[in-house]
N, C-alpha and C. Protein backbone atom coordinates (compact mmCIF):
# COMPACT_ATOMS: atom_id res chain seq x y z
N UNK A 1 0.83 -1.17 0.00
CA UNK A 1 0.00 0.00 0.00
C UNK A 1 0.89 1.25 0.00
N UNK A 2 0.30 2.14 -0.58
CA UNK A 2 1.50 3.45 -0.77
C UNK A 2 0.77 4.41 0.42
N UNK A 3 1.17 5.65 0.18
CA UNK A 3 1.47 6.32 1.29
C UNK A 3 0.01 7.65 0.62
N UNK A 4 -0.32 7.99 1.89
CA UNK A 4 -1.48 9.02 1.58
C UNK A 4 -0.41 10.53 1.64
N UNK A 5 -0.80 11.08 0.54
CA UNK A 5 0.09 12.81 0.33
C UNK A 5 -1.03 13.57 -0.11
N UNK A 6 -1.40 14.64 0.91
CA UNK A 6 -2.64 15.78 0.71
C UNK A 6 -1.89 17.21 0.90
N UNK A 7 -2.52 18.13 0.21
CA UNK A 7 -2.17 19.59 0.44
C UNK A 7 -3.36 20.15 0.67
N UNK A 8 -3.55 21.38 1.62
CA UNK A 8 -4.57 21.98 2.34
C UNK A 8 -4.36 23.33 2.11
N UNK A 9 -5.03 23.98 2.28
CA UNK A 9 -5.31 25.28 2.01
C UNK A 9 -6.53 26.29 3.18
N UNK A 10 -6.45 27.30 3.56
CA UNK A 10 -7.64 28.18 3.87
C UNK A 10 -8.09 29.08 3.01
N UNK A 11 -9.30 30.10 3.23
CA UNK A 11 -9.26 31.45 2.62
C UNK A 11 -8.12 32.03 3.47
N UNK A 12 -8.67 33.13 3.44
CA UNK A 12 -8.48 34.28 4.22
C UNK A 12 -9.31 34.64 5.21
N UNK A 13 -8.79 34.79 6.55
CA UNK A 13 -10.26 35.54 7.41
C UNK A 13 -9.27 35.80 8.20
N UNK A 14 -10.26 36.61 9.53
CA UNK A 14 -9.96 37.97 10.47
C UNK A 14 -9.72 37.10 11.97
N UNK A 15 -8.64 37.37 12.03
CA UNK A 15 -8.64 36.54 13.77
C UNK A 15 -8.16 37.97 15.01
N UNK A 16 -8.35 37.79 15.91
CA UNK A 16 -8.65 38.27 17.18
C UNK A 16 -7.35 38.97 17.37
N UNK A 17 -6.05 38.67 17.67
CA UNK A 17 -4.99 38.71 17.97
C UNK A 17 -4.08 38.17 16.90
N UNK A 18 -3.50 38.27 15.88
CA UNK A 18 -2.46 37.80 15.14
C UNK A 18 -1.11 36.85 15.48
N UNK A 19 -0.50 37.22 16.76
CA UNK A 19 0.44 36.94 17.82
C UNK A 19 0.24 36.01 18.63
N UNK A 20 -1.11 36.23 18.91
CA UNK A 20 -1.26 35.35 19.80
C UNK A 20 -2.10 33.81 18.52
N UNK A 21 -2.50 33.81 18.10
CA UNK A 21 -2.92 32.88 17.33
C UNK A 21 -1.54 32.40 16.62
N UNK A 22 -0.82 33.06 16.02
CA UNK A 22 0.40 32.43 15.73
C UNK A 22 1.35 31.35 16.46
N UNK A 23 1.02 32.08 17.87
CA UNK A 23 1.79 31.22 18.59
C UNK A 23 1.20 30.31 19.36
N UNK A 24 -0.08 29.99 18.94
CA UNK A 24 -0.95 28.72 19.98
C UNK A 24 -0.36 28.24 18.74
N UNK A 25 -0.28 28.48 17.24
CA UNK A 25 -0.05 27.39 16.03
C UNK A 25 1.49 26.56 16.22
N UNK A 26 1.78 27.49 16.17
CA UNK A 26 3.34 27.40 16.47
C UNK A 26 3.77 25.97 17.57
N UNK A 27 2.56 25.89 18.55
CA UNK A 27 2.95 24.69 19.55
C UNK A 27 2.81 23.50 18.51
N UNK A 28 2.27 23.38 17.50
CA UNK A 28 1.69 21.87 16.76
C UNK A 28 2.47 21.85 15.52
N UNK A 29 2.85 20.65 14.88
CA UNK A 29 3.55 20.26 14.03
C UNK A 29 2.17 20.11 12.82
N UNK A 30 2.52 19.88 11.52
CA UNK A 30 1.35 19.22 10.55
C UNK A 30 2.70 18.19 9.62
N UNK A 31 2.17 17.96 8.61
CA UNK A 31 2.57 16.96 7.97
C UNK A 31 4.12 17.57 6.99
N UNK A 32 4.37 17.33 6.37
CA UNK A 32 5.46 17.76 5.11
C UNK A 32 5.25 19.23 5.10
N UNK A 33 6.78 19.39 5.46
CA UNK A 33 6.84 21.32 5.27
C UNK A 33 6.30 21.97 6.09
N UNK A 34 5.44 21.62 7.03
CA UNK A 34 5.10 22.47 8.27
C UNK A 34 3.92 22.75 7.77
N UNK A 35 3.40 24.14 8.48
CA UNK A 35 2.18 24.90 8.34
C UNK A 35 2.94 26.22 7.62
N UNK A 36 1.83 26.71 6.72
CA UNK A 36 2.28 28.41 6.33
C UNK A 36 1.39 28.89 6.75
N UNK A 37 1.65 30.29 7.19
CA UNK A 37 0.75 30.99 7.30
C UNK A 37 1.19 32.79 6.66
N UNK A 38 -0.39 32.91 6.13
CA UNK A 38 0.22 34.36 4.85
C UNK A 38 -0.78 35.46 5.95
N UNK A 39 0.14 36.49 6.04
CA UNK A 39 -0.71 37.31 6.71
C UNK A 39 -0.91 39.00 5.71
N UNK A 40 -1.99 39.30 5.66
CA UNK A 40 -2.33 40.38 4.66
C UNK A 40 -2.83 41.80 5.66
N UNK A 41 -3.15 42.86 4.94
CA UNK A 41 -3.66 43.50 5.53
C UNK A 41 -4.81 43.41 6.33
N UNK A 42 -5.33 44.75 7.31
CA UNK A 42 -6.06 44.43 8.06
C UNK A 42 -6.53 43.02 8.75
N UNK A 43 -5.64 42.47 9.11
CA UNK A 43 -5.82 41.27 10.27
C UNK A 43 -6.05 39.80 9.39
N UNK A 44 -5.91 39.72 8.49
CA UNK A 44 -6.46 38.58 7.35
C UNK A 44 -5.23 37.78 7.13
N UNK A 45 -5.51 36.51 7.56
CA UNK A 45 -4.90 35.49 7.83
C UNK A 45 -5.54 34.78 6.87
N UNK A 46 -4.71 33.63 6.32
CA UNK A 46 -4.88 32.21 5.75
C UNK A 46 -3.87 31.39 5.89
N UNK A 47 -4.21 29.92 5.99
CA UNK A 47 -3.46 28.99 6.23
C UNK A 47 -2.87 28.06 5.51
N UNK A 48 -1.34 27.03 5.25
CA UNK A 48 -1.72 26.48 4.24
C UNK A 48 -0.63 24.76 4.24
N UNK A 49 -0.91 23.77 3.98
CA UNK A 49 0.01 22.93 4.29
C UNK A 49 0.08 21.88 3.35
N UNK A 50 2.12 21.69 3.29
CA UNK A 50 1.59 20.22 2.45
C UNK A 50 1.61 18.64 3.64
N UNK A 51 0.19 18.33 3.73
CA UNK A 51 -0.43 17.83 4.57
C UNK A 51 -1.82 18.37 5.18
N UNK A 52 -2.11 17.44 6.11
CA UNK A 52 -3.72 18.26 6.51
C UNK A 52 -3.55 19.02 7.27
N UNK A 53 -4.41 20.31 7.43
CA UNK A 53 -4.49 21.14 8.33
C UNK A 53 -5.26 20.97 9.47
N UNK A 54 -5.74 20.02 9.36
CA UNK A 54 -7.39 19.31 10.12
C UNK A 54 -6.85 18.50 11.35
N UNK A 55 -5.60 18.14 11.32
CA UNK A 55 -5.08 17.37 12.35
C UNK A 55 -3.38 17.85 12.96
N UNK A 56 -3.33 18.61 14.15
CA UNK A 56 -2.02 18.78 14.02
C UNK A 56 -1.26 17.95 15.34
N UNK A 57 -0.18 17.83 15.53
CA UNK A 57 0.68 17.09 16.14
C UNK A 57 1.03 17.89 17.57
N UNK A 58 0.71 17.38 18.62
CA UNK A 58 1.22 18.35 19.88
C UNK A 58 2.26 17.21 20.20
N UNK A 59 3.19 17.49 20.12
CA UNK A 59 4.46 16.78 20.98
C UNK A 59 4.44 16.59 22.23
N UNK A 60 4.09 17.73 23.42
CA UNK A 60 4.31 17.40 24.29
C UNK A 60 3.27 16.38 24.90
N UNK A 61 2.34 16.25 24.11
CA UNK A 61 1.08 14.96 24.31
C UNK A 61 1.44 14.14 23.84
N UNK A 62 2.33 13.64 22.93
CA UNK A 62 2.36 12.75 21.57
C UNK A 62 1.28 12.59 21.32
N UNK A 63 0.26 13.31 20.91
CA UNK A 63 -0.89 12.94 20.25
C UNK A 63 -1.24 13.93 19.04
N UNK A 64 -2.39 13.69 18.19
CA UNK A 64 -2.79 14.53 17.25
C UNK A 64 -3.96 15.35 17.79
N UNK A 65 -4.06 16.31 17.70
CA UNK A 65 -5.49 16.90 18.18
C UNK A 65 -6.28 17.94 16.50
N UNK A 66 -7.21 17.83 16.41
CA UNK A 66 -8.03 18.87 15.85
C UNK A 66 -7.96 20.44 15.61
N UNK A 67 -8.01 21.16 14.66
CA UNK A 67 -7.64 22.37 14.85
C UNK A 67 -8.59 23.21 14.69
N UNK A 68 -9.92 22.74 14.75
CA UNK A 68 -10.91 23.30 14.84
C UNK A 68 -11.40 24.72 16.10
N UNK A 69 -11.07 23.58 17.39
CA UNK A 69 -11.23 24.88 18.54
C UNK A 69 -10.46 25.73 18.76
N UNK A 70 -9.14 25.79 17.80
CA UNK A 70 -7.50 26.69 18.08
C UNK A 70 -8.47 28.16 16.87
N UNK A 71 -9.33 27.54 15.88
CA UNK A 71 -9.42 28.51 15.00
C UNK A 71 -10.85 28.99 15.55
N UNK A 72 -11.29 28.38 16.23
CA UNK A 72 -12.64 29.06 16.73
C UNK A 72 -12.39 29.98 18.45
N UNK A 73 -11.59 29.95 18.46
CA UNK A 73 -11.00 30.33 19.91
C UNK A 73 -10.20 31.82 19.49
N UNK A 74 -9.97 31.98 18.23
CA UNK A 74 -9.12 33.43 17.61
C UNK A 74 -9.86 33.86 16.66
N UNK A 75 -10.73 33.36 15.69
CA UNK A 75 -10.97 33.97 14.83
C UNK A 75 -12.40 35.12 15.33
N UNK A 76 -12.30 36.15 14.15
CA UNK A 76 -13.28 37.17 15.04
C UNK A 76 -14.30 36.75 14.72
N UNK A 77 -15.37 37.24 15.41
CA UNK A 77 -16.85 37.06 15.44
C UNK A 77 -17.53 37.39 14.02
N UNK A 78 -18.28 36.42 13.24
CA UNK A 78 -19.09 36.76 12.28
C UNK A 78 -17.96 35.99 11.20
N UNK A 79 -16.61 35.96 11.45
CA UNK A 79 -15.87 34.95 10.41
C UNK A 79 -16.12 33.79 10.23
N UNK A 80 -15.57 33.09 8.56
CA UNK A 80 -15.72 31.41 8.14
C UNK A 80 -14.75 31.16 7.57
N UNK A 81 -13.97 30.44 8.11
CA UNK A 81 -13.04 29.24 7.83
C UNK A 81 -13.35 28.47 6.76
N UNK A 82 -12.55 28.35 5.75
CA UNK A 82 -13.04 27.14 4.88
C UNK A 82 -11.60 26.48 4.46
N UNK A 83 -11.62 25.06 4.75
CA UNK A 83 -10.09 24.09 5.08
C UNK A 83 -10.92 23.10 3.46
N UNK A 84 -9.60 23.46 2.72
CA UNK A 84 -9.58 23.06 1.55
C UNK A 84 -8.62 21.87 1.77
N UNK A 85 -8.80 20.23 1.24
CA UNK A 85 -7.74 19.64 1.43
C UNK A 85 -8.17 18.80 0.02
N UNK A 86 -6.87 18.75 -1.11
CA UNK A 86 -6.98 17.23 -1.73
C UNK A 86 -6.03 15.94 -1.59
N UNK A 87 -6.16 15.02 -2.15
CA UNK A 87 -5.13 14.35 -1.97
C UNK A 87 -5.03 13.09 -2.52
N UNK A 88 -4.21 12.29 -2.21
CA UNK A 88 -4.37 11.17 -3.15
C UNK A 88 -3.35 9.65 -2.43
N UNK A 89 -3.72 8.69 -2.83
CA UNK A 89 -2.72 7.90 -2.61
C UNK A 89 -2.33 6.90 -4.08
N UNK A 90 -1.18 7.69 -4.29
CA UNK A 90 -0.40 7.10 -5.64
C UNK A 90 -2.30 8.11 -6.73
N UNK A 91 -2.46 7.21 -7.57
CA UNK A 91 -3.44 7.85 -8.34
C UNK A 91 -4.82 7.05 -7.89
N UNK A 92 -4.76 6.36 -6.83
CA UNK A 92 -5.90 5.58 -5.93
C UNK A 92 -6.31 6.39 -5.07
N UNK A 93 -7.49 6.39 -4.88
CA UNK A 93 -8.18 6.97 -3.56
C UNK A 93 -7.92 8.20 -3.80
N UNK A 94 -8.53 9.32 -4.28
CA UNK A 94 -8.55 10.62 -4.68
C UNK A 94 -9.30 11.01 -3.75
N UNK A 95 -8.92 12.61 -2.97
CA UNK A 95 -10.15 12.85 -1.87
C UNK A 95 -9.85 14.30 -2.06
N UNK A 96 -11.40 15.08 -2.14
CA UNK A 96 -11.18 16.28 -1.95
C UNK A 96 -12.46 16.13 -1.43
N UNK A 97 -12.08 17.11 0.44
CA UNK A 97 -12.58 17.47 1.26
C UNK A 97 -12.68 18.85 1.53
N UNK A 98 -13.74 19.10 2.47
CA UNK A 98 -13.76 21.01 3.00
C UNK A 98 -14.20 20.86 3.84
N UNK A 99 -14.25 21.64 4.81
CA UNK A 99 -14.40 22.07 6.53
C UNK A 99 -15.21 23.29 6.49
N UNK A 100 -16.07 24.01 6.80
CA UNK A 100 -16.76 24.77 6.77
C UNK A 100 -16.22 25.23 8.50
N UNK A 101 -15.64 26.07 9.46
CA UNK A 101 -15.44 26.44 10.63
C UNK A 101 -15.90 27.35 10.94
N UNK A 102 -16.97 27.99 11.85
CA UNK A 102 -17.80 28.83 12.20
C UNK A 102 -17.56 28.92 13.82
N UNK A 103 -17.56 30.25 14.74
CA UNK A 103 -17.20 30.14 16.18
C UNK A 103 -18.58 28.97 16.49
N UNK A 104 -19.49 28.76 15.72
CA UNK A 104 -20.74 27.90 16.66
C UNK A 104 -20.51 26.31 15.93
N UNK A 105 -20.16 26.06 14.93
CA UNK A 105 -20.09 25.13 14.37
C UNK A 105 -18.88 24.32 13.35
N UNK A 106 -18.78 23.24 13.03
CA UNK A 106 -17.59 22.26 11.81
C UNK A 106 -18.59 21.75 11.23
N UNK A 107 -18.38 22.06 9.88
CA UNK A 107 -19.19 20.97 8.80
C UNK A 107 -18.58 20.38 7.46
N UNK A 108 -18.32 19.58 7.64
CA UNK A 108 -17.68 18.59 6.80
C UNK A 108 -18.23 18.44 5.27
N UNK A 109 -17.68 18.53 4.42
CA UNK A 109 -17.73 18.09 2.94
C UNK A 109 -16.99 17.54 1.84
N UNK A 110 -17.38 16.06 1.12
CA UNK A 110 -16.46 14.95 0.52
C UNK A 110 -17.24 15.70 -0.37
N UNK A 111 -16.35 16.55 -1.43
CA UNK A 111 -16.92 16.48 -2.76
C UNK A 111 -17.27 15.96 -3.50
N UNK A 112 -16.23 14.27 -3.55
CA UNK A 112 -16.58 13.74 -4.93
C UNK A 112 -18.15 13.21 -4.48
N UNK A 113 -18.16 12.99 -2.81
CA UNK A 113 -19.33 12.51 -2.84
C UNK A 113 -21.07 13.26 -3.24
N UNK A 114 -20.91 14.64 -2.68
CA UNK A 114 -21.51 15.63 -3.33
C UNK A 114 -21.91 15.54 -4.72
N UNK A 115 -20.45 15.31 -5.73
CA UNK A 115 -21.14 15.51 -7.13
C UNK A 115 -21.56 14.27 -7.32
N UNK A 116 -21.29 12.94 -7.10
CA UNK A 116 -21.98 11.91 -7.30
C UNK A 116 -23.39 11.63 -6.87
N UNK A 117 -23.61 12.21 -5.59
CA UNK A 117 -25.23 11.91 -5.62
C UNK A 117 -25.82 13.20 -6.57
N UNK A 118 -25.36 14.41 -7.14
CA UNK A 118 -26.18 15.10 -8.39
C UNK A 118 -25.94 14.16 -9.52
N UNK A 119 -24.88 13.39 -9.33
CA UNK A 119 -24.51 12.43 -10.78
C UNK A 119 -25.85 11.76 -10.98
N UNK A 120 -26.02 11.40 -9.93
CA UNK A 120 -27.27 9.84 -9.62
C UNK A 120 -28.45 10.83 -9.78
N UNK A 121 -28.82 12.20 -9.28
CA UNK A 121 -30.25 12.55 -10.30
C UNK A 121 -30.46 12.88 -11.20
N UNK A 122 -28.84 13.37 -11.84
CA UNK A 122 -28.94 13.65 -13.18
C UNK A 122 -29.12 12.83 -14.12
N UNK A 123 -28.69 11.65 -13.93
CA UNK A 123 -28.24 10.84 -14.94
C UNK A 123 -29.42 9.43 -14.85
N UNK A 124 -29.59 9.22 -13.43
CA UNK A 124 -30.45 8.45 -12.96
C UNK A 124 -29.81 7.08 -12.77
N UNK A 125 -28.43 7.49 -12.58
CA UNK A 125 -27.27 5.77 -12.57
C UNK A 125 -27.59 5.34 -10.89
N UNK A 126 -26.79 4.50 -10.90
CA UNK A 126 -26.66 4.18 -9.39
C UNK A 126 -25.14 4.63 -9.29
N UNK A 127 -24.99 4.87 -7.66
CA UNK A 127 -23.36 5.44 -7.55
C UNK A 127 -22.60 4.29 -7.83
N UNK A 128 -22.88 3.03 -7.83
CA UNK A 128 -21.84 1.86 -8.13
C UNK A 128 -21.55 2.18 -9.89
N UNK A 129 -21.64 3.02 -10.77
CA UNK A 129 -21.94 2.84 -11.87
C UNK A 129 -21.24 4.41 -12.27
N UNK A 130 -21.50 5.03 -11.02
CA UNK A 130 -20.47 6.11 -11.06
C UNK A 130 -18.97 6.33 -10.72
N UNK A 131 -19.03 5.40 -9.74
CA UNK A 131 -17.59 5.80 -8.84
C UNK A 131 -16.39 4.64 -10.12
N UNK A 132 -15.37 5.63 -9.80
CA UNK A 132 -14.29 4.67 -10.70
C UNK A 132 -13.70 3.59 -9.80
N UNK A 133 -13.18 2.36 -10.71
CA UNK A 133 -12.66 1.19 -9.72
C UNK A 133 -11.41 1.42 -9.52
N UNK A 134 -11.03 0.91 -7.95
CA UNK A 134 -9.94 1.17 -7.94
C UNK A 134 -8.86 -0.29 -8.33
């Protein structure tokens, strides 16, 4: 079995403190190349990694934790997060996912699965008839 390789992405949005959100990031590792982070005018942050952004590495836990409550804990009020990730293993198992992050809520989205059930009313197939074999 080969090895899973994803790159992630954010928009842009407005967090609370710049400094201080940098440096809660700063405690967690992510996958290949670290985390980037691009900072623009007026307070506008985006994030970006080769690897997921969705899971980062705390060392002094050895564990992985979520980065959901680090971005809902800084970002300002009335902002949305959106965690772009694709990826692949070898040319098997293709995945493009999104995170929707809101201070009240996470909502998850598998695209391919998205366009396949419009596949199935458009077309009127069954998804076994859609999805490619691997």
């Amino acid at each position: 079995m080969a090895d899973y390789y994803c790159k992630s992405r954010t928009n842009y949005f407005k967090v609370k403190k710049i400094n201080d959100f940098k440096a809660e990031l700063n405690k967690y590792s992510t996958g290949e190349g670290g985390m980037h982070i691009w900072e623009e005018k007026e307070g506008l942050v985006a994030l970006g990694s080769y690897g997921s952004l969705v899971t980062l590495y705390d060392e002094d836990a050895d564990d992985w934790i979520e980065i959901f409550e680090i971005l809902q804990k800084h970002m300002e009020d009335g902002e949305a997060v959106i965690i772009a990730e694709a990826g692949s293993e070898k040319l098997r198992y293709l995945t493009t996912f999104a995170w929707l992050v809101t201070q009240d809520d996470v909502r998850f989205v598998d695209a391919v699965n998205e366009v396949i059930t419009d596949a199935m009313q458009i077309t009127g197939k069954d998804a076994s008839d859609l999805l490619p074999e691997y």
